[in-house]
PDB file of N, CA and C in Angstrom:
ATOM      1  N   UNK A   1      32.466  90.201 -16.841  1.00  0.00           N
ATOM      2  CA  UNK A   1      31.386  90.617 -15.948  1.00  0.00           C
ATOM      3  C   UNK A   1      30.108  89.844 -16.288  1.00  0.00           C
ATOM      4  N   UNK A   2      29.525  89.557 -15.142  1.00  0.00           N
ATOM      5  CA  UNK A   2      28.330  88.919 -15.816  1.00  0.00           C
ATOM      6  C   UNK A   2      27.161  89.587 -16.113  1.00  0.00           C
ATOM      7  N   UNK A   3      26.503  88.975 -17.389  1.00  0.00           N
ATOM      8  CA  UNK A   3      26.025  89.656 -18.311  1.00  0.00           C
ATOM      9  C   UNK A   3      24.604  90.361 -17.458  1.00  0.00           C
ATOM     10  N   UNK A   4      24.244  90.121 -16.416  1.00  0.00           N
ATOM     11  CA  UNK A   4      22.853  90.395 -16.241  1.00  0.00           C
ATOM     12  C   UNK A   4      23.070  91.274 -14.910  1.00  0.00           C
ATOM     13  N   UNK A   5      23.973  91.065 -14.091  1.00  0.00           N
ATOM     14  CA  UNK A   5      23.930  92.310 -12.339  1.00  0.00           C
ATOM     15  C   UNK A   5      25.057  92.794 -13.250  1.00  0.00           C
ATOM     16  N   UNK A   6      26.152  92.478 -14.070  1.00  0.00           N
ATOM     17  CA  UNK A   6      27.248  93.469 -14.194  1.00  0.00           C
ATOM     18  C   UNK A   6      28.102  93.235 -13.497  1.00  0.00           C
ATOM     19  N   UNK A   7      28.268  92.440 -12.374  1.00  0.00           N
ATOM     20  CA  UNK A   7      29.199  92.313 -11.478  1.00  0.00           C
ATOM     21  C   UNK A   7      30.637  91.377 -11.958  1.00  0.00           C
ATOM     22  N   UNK A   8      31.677  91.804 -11.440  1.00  0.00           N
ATOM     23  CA  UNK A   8      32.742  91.392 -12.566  1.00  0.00           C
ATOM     24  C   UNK A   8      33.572  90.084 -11.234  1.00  0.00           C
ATOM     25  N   UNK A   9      33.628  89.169 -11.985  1.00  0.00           N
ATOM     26  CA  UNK A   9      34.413  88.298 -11.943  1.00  0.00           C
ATOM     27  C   UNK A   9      36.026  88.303 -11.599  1.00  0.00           C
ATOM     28  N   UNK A  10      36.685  88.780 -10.683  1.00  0.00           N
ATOM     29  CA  UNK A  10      37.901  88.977 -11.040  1.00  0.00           C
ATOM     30  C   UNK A  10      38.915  87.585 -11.161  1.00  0.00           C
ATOM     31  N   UNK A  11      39.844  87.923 -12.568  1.00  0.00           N
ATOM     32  CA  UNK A  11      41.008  86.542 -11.863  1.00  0.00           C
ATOM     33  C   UNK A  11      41.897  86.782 -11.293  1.00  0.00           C
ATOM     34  N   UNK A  12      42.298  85.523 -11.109  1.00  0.00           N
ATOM     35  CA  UNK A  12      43.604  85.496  -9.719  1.00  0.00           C
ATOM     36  C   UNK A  12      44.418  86.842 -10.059  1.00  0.00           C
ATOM     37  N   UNK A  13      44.578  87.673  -8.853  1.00  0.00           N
ATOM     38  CA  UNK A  13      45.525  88.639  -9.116  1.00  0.00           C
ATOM     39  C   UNK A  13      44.862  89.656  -8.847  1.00  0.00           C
ATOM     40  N   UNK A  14      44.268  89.961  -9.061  1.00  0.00           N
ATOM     41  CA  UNK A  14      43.135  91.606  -9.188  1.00  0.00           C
ATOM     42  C   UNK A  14      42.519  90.734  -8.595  1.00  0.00           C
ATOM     43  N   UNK A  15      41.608  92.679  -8.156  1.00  0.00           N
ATOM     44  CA  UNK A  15      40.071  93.121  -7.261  1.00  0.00           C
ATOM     45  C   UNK A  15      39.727  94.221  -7.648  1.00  0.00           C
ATOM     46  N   UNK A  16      38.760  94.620  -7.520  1.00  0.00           N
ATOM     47  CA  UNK A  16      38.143  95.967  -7.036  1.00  0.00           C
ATOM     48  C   UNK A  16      36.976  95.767  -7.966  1.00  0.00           C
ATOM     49  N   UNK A  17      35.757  96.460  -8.310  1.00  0.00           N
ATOM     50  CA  UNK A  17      34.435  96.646  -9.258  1.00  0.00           C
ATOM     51  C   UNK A  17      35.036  96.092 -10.553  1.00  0.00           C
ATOM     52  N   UNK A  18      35.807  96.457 -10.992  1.00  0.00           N
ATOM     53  CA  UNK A  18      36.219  95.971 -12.869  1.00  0.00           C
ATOM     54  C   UNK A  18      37.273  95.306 -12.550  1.00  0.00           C
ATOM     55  N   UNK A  19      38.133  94.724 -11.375  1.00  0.00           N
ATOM     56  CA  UNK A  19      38.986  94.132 -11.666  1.00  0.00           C
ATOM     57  C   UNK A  19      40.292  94.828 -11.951  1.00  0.00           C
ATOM     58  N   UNK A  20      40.457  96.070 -11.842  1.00  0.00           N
ATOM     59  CA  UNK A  20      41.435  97.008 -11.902  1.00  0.00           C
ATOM     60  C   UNK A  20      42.666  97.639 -11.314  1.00  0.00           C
ATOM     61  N   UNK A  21      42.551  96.663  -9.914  1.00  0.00           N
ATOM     62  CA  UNK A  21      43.873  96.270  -9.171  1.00  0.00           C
ATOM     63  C   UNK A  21      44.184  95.325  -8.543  1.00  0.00           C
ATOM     64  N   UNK A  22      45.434  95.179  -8.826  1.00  0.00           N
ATOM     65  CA  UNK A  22      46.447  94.223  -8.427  1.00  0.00           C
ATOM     66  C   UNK A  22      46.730  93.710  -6.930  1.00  0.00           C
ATOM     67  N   UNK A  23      46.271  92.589  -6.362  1.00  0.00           N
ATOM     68  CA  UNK A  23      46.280  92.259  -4.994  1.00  0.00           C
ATOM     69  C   UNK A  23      47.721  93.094  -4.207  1.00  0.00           C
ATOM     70  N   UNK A  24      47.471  93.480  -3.328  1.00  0.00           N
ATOM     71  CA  UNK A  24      48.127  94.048  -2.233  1.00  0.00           C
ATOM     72  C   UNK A  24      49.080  92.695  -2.089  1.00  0.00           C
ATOM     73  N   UNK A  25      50.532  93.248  -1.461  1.00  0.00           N
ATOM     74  CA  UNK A  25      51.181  92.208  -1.187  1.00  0.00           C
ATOM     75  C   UNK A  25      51.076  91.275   0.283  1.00  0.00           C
ATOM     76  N   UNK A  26      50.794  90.085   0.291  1.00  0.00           N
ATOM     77  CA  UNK A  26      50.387  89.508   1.338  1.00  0.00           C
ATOM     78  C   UNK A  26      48.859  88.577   0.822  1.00  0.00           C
ATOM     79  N   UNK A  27      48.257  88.964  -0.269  1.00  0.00           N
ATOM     80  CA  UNK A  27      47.133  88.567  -0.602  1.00  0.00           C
ATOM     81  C   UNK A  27      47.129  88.236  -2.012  1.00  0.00           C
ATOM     82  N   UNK A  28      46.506  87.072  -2.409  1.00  0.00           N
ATOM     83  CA  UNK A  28      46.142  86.555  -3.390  1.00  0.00           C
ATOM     84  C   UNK A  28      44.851  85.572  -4.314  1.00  0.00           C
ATOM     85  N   UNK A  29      45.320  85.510  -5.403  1.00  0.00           N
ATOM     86  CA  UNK A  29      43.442  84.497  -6.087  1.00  0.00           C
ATOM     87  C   UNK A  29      42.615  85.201  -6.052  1.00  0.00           C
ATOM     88  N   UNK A  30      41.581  85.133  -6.900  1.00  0.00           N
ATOM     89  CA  UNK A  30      40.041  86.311  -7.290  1.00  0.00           C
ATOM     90  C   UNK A  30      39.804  86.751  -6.375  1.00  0.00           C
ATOM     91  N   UNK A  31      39.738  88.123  -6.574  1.00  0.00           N
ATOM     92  CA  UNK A  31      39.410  89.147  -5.587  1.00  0.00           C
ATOM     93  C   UNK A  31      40.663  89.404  -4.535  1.00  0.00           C
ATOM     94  N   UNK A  32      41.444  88.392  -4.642  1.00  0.00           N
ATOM     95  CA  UNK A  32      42.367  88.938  -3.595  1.00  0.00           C
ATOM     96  C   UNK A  32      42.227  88.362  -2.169  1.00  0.00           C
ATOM     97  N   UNK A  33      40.993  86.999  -2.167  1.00  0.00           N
ATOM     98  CA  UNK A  33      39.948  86.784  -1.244  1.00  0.00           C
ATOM     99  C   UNK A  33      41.644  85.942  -0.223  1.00  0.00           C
ATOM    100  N   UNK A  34      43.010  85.477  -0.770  1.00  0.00           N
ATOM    101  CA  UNK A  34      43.279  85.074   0.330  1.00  0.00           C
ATOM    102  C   UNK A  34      44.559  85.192   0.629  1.00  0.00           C
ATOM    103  N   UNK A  35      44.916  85.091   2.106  1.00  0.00           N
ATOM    104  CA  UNK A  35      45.776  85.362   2.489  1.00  0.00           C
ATOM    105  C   UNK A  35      47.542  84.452   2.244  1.00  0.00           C
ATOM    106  N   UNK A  36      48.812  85.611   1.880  1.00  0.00           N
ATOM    107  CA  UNK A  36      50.154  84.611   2.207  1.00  0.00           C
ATOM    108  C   UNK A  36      50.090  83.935   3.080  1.00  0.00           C
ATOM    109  N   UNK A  37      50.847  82.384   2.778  1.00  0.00           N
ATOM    110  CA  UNK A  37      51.067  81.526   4.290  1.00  0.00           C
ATOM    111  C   UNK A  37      52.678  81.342   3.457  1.00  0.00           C
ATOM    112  N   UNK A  38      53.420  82.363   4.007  1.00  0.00           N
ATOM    113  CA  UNK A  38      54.908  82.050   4.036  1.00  0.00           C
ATOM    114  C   UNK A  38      55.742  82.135   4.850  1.00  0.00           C
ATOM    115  N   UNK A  39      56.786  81.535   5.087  1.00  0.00           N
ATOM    116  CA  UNK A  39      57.826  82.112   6.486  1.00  0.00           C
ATOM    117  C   UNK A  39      59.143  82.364   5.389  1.00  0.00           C
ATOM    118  N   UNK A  40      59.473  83.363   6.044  1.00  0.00           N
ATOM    119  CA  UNK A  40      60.978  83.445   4.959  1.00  0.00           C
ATOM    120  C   UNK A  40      61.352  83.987   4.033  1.00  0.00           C
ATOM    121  N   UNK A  41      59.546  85.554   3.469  1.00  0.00           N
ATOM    122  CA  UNK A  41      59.579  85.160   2.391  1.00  0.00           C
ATOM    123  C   UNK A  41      59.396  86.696   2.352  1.00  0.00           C
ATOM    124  N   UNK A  42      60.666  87.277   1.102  1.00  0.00           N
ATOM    125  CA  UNK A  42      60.874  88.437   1.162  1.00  0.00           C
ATOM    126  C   UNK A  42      59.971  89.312  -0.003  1.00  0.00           C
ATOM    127  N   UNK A  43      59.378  88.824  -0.563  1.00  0.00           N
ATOM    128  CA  UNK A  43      58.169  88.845  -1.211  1.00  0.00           C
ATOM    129  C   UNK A  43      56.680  88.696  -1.311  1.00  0.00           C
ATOM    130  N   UNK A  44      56.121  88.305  -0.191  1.00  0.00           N
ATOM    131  CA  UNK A  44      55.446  87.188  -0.037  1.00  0.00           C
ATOM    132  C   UNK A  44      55.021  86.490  -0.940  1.00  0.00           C
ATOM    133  N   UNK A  45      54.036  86.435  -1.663  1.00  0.00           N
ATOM    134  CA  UNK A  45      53.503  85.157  -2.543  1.00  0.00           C
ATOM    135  C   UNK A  45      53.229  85.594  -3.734  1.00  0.00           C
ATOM    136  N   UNK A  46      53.110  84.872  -4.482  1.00  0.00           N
ATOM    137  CA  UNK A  46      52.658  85.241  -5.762  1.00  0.00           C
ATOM    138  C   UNK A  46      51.025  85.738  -6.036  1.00  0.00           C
ATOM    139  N   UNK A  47      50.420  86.595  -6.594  1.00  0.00           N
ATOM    140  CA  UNK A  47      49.215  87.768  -6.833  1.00  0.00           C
ATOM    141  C   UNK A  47      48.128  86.299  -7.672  1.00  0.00           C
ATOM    142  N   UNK A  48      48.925  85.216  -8.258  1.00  0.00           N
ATOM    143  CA  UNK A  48      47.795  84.338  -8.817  1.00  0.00           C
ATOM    144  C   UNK A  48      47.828  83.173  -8.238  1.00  0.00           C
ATOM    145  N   UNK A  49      49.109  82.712  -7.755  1.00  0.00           N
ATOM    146  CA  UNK A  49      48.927  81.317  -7.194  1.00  0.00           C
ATOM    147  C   UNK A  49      49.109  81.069  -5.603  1.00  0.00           C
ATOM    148  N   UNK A  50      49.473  81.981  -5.245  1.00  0.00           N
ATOM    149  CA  UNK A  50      49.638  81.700  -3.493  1.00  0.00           C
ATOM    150  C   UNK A  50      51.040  81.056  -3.534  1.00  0.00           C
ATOM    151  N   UNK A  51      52.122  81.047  -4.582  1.00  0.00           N
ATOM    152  CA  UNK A  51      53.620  80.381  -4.019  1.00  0.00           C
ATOM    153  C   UNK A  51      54.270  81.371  -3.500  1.00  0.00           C
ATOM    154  N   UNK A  52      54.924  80.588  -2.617  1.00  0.00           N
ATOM    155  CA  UNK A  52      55.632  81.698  -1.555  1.00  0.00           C
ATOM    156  C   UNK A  52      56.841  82.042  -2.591  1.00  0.00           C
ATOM    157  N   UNK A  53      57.357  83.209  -2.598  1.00  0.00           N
ATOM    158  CA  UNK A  53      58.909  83.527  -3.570  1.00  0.00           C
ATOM    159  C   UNK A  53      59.449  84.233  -1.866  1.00  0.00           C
ATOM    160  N   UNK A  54      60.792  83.120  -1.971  1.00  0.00           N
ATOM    161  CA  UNK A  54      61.078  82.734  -0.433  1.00  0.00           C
ATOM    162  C   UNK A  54      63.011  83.634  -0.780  1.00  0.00           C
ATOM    163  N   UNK A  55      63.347  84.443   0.081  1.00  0.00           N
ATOM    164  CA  UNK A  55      64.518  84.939   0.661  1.00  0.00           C
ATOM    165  C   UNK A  55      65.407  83.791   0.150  1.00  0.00           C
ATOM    166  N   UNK A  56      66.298  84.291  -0.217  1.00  0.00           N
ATOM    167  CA  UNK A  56      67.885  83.636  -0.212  1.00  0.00           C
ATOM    168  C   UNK A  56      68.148  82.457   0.664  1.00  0.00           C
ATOM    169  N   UNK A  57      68.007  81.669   0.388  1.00  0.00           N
ATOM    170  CA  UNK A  57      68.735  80.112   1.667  1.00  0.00           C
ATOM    171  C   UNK A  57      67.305  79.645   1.909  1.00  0.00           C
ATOM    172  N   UNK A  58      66.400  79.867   1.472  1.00  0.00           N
ATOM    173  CA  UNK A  58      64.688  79.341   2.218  1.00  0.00           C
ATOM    174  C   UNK A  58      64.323  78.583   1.037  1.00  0.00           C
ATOM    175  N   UNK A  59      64.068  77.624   0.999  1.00  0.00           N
ATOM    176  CA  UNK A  59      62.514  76.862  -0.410  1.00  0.00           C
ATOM    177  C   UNK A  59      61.943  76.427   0.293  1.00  0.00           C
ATOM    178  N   UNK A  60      60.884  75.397  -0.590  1.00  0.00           N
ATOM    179  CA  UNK A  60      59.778  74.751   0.294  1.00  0.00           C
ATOM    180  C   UNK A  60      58.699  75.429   0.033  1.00  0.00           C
ATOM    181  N   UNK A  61      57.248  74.523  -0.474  1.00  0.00           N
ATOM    182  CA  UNK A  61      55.931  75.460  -0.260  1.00  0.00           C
ATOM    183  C   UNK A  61      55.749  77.046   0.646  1.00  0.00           C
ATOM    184  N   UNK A  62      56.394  76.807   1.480  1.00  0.00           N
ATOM    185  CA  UNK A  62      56.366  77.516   2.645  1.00  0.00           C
ATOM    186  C   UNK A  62      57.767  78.384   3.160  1.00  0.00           C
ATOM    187  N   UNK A  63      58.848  78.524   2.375  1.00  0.00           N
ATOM    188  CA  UNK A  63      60.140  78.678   2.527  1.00  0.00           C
ATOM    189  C   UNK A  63      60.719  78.849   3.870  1.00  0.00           C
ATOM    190  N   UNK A  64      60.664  77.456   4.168  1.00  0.00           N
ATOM    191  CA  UNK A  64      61.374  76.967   5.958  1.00  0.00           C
ATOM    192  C   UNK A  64      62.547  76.432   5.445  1.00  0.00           C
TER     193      UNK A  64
END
């Protein structure tokens, strides 16, 4: 948090005031600020990096 408003920094993965939950599925990166871009993907993306984790028979950035 930074030292002077208090306001917390979250990393990839988490949001909320302290950072205390875990991005919703479909969303990812600090704060949660962005959205899955997957097709295929029975998981959608990963909570820190945005990779799609793609269904059975799918790969690809994007699992097409």
């Amino acid at each position: 948090c930074h030292p002077v408003t208090g306001t917390c920094s979250c990393p990839p993965g988490w949001t909320g005031s302290h950072c205390q939950r875990a991005c919703d599925v479909g969303r990812w990166g600090p704060d949660c600020a962005h959205a899955c871009d997957c097709s295929n993907s029975d998981g959608g993306c990963s909570a820190e990096t945005g990779q799609c984790i793609c269904e059975a028979g799918y790969a690809g950035s994007r699992c097409q």
